[in-house]
Protein backbone atom coordinates (compact mmCIF):
# COMPACT_ATOMS: atom_id res chain seq x y z
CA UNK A 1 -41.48 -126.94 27.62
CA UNK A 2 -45.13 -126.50 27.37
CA UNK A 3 -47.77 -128.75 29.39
CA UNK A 4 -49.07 -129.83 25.61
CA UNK A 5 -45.66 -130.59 24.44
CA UNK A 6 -44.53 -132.85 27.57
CA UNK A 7 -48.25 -134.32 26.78
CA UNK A 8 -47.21 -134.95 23.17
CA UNK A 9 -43.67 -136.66 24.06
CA UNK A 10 -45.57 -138.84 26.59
CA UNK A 11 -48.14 -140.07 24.22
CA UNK A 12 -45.64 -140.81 21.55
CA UNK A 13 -43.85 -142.81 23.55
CA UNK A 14 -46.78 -144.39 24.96
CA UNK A 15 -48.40 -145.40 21.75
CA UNK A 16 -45.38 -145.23 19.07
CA UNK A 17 -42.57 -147.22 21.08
CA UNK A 18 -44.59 -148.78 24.08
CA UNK A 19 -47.87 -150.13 21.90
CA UNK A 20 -45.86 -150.50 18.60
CA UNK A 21 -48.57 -148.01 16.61
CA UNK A 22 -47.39 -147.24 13.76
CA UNK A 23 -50.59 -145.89 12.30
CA UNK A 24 -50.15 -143.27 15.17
CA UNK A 25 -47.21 -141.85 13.89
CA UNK A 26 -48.52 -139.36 11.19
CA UNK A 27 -51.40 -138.48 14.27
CA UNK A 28 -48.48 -136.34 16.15
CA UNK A 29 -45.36 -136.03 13.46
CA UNK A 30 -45.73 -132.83 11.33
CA UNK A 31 -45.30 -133.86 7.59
CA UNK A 32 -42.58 -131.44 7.55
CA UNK A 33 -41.11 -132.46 10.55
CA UNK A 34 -37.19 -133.33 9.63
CA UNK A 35 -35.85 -136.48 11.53
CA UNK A 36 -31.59 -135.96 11.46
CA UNK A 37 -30.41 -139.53 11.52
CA UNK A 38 -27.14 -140.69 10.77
CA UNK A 39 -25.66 -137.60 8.40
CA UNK A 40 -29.36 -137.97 6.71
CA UNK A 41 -31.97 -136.53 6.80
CA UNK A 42 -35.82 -137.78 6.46
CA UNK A 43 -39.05 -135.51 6.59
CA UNK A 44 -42.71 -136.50 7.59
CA UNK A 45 -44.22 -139.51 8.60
CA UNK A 46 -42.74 -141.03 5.76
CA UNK A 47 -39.11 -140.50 6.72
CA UNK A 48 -39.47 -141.74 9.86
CA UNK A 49 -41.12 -145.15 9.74
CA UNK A 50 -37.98 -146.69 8.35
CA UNK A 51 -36.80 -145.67 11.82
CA UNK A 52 -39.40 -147.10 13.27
CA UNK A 53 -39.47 -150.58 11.49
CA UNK A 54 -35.87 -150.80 12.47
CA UNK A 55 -36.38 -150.20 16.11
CA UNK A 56 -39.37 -152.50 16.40
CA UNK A 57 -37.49 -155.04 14.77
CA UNK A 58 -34.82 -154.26 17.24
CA UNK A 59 -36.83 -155.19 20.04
CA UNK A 60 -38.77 -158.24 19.08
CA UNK A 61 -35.40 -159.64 18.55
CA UNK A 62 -33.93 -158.66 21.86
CA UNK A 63 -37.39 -159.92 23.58
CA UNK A 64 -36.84 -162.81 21.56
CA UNK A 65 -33.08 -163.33 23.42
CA UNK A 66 -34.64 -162.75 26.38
CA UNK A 67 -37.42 -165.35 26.26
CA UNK A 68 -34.40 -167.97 25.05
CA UNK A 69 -32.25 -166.65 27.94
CA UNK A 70 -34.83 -167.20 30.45
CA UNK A 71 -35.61 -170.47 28.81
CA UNK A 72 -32.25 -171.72 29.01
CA UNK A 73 -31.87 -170.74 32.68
CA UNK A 74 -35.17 -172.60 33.47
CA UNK A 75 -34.09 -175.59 31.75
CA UNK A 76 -30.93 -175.75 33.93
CA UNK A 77 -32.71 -175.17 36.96
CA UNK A 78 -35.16 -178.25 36.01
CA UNK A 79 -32.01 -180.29 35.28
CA UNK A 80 -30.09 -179.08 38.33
C-alpha cells in the first residue's frame, strides 16, 4: 500500500464515518468504483450512500442507547 492510498483510507474514515460527510463521498469514491454488498452490487457515489445512510442511522441510534443507558444509570445513582 502506497503512502497516498493509506492517506486516502485515513481521510475517508476521518471525514465519511467520523464527521458524517456525506458530500465528501463522491471527493474520494471513483464513479466506477463497485461496492460488493450483500450478493449486490452498487457502483459510484451513488451506490454507496444507501450504505452510508444506513450506517449513520446505525449509529445515531446506538448513541442514542447509550445516552438512555447512561441516563438510566445516573438516575439510579441519584436515587441510590
Amino acid at each position: 500500500m502506497t503512502e497516498e492510498e493509506r492517506d486516502l483510507g485515513t481521510r475517508w474514515f476521518e471525514e465519511v464515518w467520523n464527521k458524517g460527510r456525506r458530500d465528501a463521498i463522491p471527493e474520494m469514491l471513483a464513479p466506477d468504483s463497485v461496492l460488493h454488498e450483500g450478493g449486490q452490487d452498487s457502483v459510484g457515489p451513488d451506490g454507496f450512500y444507501p450504505l452510508f445512510d444506513r450506517m449513520q442511522s446505525a449509529m445515531v441510534l446506538g448513541m442514542m442507547e447509550q445516552i438512555r443507558g447512561t441516563a438510566r444509570a445516573a438516575t439510579y445513582v441519584a436515587g441510590s
